[in-house]
PDB file of N, CA and C in Angstrom:
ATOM      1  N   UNK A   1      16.084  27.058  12.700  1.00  0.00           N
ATOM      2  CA  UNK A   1      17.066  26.082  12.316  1.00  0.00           C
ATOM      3  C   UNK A   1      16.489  25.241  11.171  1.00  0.00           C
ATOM      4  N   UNK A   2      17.166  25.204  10.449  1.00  0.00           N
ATOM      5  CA  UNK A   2      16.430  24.230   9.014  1.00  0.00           C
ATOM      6  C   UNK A   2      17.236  22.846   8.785  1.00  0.00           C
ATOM      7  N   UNK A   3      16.478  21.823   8.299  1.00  0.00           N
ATOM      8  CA  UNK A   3      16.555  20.673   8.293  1.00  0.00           C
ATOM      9  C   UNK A   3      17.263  20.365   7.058  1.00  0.00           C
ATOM     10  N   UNK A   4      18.458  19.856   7.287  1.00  0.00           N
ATOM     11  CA  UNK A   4      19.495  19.147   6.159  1.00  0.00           C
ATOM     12  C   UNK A   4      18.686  18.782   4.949  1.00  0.00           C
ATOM     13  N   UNK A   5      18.782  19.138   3.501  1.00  0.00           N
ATOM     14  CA  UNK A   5      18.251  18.118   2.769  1.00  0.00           C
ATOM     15  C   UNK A   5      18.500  16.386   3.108  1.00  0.00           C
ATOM     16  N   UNK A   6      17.509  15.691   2.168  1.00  0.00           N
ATOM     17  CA  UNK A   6      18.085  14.343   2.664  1.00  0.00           C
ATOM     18  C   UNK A   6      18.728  14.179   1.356  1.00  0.00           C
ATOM     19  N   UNK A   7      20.179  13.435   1.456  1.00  0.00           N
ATOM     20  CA  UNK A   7      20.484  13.035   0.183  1.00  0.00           C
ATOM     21  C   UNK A   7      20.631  10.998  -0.072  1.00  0.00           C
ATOM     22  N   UNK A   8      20.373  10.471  -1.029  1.00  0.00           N
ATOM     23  CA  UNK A   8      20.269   9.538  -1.227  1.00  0.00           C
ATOM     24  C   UNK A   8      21.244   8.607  -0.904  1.00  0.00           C
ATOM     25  N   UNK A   9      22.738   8.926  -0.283  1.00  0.00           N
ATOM     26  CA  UNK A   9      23.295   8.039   0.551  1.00  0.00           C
ATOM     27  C   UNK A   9      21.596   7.518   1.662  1.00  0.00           C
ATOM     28  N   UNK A  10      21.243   8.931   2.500  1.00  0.00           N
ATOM     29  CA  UNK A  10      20.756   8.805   3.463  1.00  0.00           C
ATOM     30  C   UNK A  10      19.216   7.887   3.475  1.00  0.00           C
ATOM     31  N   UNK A  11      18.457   7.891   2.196  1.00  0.00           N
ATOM     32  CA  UNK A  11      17.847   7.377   1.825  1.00  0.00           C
ATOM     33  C   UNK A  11      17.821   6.049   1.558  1.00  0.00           C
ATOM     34  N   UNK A  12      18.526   5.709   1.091  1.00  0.00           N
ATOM     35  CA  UNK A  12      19.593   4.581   0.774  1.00  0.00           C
ATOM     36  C   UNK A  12      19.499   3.530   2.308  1.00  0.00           C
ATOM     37  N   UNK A  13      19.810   4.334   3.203  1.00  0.00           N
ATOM     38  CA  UNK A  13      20.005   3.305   4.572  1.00  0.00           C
ATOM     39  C   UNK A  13      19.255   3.011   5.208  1.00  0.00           C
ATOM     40  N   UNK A  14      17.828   4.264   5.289  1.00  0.00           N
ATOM     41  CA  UNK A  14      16.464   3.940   5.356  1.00  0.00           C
ATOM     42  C   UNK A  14      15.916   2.779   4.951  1.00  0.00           C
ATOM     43  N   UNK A  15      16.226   2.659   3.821  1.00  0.00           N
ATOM     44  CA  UNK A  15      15.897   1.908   2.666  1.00  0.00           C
ATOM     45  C   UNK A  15      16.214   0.007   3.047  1.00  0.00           C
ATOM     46  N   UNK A  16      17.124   0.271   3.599  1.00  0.00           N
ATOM     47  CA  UNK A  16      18.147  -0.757   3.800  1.00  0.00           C
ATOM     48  C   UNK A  16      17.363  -1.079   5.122  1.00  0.00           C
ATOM     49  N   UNK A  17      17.194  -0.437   6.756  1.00  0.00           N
ATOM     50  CA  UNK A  17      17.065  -1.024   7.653  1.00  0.00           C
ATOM     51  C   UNK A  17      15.409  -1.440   7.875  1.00  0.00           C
ATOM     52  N   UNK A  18      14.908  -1.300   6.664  1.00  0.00           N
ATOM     53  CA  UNK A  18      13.357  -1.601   6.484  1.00  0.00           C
ATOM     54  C   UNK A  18      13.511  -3.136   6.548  1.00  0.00           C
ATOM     55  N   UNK A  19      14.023  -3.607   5.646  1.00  0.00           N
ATOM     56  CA  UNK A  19      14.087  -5.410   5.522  1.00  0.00           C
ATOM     57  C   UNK A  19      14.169  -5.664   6.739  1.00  0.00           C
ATOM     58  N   UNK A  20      15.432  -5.717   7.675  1.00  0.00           N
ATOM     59  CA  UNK A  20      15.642  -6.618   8.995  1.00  0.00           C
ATOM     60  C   UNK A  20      14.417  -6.380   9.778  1.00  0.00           C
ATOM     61  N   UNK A  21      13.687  -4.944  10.142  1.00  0.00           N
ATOM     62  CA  UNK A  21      12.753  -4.883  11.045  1.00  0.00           C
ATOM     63  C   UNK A  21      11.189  -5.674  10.364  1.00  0.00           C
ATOM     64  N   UNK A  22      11.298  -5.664   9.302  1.00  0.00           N
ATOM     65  CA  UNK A  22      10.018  -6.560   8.725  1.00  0.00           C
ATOM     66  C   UNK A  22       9.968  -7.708   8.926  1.00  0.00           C
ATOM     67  N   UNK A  23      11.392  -8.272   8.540  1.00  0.00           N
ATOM     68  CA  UNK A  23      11.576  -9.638   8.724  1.00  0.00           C
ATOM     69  C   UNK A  23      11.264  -9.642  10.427  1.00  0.00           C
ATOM     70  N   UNK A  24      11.513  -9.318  11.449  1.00  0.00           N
ATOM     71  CA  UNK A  24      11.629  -9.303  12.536  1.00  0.00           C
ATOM     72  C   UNK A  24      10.248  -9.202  13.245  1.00  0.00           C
ATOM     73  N   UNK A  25       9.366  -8.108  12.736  1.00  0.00           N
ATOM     74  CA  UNK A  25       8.030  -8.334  13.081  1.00  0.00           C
ATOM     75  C   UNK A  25       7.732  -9.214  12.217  1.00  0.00           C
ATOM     76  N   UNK A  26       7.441  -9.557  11.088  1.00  0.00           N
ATOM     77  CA  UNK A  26       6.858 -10.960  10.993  1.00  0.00           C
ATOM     78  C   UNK A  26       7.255 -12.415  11.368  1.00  0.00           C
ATOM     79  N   UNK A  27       8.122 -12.566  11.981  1.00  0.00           N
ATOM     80  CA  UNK A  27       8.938 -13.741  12.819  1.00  0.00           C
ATOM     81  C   UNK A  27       7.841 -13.584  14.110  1.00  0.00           C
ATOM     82  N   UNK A  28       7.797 -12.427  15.101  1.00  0.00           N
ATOM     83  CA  UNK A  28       7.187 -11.953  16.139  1.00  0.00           C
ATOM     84  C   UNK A  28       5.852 -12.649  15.691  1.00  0.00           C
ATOM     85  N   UNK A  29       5.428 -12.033  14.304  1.00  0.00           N
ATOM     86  CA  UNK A  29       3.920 -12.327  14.544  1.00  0.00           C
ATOM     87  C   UNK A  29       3.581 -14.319  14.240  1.00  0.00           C
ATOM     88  N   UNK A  30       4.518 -14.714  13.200  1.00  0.00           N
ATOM     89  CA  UNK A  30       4.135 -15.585  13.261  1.00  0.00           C
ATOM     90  C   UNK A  30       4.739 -16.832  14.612  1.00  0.00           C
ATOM     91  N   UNK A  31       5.400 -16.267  15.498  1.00  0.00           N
ATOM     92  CA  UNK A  31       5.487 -16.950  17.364  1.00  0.00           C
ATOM     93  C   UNK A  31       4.517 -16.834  17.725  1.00  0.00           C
ATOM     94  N   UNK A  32       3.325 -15.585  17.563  1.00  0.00           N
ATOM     95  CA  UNK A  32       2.443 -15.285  18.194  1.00  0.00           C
ATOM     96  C   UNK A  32       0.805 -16.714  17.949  1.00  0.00           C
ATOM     97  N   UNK A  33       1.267 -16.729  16.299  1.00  0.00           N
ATOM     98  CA  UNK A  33       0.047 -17.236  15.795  1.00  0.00           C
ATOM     99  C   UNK A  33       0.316 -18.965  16.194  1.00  0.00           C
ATOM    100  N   UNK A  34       1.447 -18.863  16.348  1.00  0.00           N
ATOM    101  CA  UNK A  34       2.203 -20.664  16.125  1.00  0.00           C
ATOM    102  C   UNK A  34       1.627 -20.836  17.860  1.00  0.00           C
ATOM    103  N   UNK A  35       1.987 -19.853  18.742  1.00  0.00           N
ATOM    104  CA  UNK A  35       1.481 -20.060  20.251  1.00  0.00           C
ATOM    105  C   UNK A  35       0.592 -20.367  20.803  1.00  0.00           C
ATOM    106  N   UNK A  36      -0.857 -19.328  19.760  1.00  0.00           N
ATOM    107  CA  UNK A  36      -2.172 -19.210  19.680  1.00  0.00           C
ATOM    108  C   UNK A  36      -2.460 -20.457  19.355  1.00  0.00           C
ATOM    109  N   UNK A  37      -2.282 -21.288  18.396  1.00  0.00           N
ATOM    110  CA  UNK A  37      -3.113 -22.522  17.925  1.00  0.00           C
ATOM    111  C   UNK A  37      -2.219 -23.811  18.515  1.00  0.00           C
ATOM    112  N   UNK A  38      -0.855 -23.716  19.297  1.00  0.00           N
ATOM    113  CA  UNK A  38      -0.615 -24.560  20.327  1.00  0.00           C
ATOM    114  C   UNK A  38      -1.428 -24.697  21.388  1.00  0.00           C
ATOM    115  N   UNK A  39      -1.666 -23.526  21.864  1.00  0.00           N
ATOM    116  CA  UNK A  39      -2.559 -23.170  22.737  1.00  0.00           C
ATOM    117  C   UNK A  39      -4.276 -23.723  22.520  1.00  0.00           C
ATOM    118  N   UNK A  40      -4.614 -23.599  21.732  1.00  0.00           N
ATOM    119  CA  UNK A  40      -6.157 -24.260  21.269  1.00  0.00           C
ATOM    120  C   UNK A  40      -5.822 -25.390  21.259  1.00  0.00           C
ATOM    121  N   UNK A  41      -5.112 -26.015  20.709  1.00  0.00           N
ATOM    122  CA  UNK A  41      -4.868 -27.430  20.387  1.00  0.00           C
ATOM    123  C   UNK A  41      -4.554 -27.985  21.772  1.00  0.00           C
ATOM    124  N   UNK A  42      -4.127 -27.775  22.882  1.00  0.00           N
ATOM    125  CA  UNK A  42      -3.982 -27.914  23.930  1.00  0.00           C
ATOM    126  C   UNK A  42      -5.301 -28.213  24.736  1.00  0.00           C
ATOM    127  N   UNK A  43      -5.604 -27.024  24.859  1.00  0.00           N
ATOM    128  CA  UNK A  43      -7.341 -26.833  25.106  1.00  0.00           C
ATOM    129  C   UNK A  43      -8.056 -27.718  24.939  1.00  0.00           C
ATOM    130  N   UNK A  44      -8.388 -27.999  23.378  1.00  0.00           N
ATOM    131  CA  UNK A  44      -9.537 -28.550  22.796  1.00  0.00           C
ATOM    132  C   UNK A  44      -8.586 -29.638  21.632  1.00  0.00           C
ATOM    133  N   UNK A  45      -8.263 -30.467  21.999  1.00  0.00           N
ATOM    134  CA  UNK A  45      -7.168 -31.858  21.743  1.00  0.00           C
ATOM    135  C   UNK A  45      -8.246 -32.284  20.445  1.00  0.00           C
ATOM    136  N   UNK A  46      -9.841 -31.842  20.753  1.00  0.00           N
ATOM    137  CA  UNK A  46     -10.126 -32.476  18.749  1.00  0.00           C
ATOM    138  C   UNK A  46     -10.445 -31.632  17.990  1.00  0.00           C
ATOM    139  N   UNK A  47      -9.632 -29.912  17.978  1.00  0.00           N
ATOM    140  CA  UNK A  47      -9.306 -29.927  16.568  1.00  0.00           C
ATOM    141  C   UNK A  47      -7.670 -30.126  16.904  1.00  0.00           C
ATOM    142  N   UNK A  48      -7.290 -31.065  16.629  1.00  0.00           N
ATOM    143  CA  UNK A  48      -5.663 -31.059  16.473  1.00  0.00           C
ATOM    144  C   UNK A  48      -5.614 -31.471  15.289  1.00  0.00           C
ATOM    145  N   UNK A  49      -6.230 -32.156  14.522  1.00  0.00           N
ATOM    146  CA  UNK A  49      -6.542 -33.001  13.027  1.00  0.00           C
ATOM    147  C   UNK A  49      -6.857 -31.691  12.121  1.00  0.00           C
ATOM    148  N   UNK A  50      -7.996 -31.017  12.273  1.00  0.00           N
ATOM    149  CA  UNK A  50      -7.875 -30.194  11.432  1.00  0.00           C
ATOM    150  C   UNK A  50      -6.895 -29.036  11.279  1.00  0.00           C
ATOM    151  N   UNK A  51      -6.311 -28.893  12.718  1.00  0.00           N
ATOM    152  CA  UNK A  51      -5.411 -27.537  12.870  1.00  0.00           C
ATOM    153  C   UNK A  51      -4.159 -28.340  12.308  1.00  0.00           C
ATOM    154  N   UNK A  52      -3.716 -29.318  12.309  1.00  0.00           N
ATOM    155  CA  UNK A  52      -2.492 -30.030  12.111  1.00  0.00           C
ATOM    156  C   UNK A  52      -2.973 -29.693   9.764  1.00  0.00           C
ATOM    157  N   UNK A  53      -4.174 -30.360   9.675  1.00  0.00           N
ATOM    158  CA  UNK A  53      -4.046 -30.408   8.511  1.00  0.00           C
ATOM    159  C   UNK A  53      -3.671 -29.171   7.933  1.00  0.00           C
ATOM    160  N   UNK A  54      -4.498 -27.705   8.192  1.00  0.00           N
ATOM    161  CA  UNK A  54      -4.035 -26.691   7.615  1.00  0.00           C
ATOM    162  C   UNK A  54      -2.907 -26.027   8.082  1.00  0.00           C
ATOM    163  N   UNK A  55      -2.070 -26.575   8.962  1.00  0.00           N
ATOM    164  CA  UNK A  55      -0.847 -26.024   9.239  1.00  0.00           C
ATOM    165  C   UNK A  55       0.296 -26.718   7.923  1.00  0.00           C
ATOM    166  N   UNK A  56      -0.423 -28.045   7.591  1.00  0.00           N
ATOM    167  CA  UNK A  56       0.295 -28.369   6.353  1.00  0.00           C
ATOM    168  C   UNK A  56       0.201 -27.808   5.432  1.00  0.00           C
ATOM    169  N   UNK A  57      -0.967 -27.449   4.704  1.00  0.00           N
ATOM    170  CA  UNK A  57      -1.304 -27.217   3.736  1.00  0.00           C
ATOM    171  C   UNK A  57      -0.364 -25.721   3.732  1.00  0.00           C
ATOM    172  N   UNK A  58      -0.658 -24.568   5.259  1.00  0.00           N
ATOM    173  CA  UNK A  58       0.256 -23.217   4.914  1.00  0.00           C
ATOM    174  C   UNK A  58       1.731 -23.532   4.527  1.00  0.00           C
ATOM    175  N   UNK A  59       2.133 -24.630   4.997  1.00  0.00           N
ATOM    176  CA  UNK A  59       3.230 -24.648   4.849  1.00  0.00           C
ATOM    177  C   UNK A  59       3.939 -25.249   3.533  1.00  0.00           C
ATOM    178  N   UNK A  60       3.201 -25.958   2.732  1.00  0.00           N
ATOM    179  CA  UNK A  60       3.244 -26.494   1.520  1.00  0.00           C
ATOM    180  C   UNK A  60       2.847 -25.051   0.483  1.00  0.00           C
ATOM    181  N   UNK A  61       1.990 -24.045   1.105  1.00  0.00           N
ATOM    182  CA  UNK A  61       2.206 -22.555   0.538  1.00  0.00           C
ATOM    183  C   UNK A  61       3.038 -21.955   0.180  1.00  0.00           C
ATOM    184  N   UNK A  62       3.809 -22.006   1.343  1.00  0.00           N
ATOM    185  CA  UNK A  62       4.867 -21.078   1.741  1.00  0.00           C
ATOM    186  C   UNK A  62       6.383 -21.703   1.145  1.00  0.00           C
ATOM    187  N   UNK A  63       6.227 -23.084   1.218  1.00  0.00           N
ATOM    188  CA  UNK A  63       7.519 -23.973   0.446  1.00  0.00           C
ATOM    189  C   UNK A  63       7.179 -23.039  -1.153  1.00  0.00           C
ATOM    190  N   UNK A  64       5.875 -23.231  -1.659  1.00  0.00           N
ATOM    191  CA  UNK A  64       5.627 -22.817  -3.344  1.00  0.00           C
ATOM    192  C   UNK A  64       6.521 -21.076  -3.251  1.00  0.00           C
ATOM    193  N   UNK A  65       5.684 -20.271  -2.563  1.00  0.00           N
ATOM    194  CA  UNK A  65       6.392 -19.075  -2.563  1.00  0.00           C
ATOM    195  C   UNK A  65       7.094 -18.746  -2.565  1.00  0.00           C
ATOM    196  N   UNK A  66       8.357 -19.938  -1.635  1.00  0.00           N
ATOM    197  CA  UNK A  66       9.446 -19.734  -1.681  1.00  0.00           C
ATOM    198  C   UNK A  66      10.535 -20.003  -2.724  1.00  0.00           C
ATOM    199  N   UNK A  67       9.779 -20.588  -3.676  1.00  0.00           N
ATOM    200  CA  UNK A  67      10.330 -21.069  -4.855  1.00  0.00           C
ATOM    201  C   UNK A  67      10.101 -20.483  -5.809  1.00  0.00           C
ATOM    202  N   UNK A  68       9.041 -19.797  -5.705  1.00  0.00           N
ATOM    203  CA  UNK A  68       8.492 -19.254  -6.894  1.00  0.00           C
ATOM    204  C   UNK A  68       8.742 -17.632  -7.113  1.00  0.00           C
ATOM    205  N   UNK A  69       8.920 -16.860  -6.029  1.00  0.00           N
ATOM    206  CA  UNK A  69       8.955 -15.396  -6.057  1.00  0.00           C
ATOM    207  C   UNK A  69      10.686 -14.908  -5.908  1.00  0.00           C
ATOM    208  N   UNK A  70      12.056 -15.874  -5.870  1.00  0.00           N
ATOM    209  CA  UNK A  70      13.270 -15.513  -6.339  1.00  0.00           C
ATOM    210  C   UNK A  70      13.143 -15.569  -7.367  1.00  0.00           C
ATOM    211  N   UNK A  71      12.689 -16.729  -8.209  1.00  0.00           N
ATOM    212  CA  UNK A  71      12.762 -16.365  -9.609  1.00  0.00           C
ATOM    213  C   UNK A  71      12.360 -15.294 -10.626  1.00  0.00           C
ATOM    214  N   UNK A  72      11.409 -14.385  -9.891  1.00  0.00           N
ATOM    215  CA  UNK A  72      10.680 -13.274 -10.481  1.00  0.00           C
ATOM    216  C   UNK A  72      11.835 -12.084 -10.868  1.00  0.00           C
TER     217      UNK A  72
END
């Protein structure tokens, strides 16, 4: 039995259901990481200062990126 060529409709949708599942594991991973350093910070209450600071700083990253890589 031989296998259909693929034609580029079909490619095309491949193509397409890549975004939602990326977006989706990286949502997953970053619950995971946001849990993890709730979790330490819980634990061990003095680094909350430094974990608080670089949670700013990623996020003052991620504001730039987000501004900066539609325009590309």
């Amino acid at each position: 039995m031989s296998v259909p060529p693929e034609t580029d409709s079909r490619r095309h949708q491949r193509g397409r259901a890549v975004w939602p599942l990326l977006i989706t594991m990286l949502v997953i991973l970053a619950l995971g990481v946001g849990l993890g350093v709730l979790y330490v910070t819980w634990r061990h209450p003095s680094l909350a200062a430094p974990v608080q600071a670089a949670a700013a700083g990623l996020a003052v990253f991620a504001a730039v990126l987000g501004l900066v890589l539609p325009r590309r």
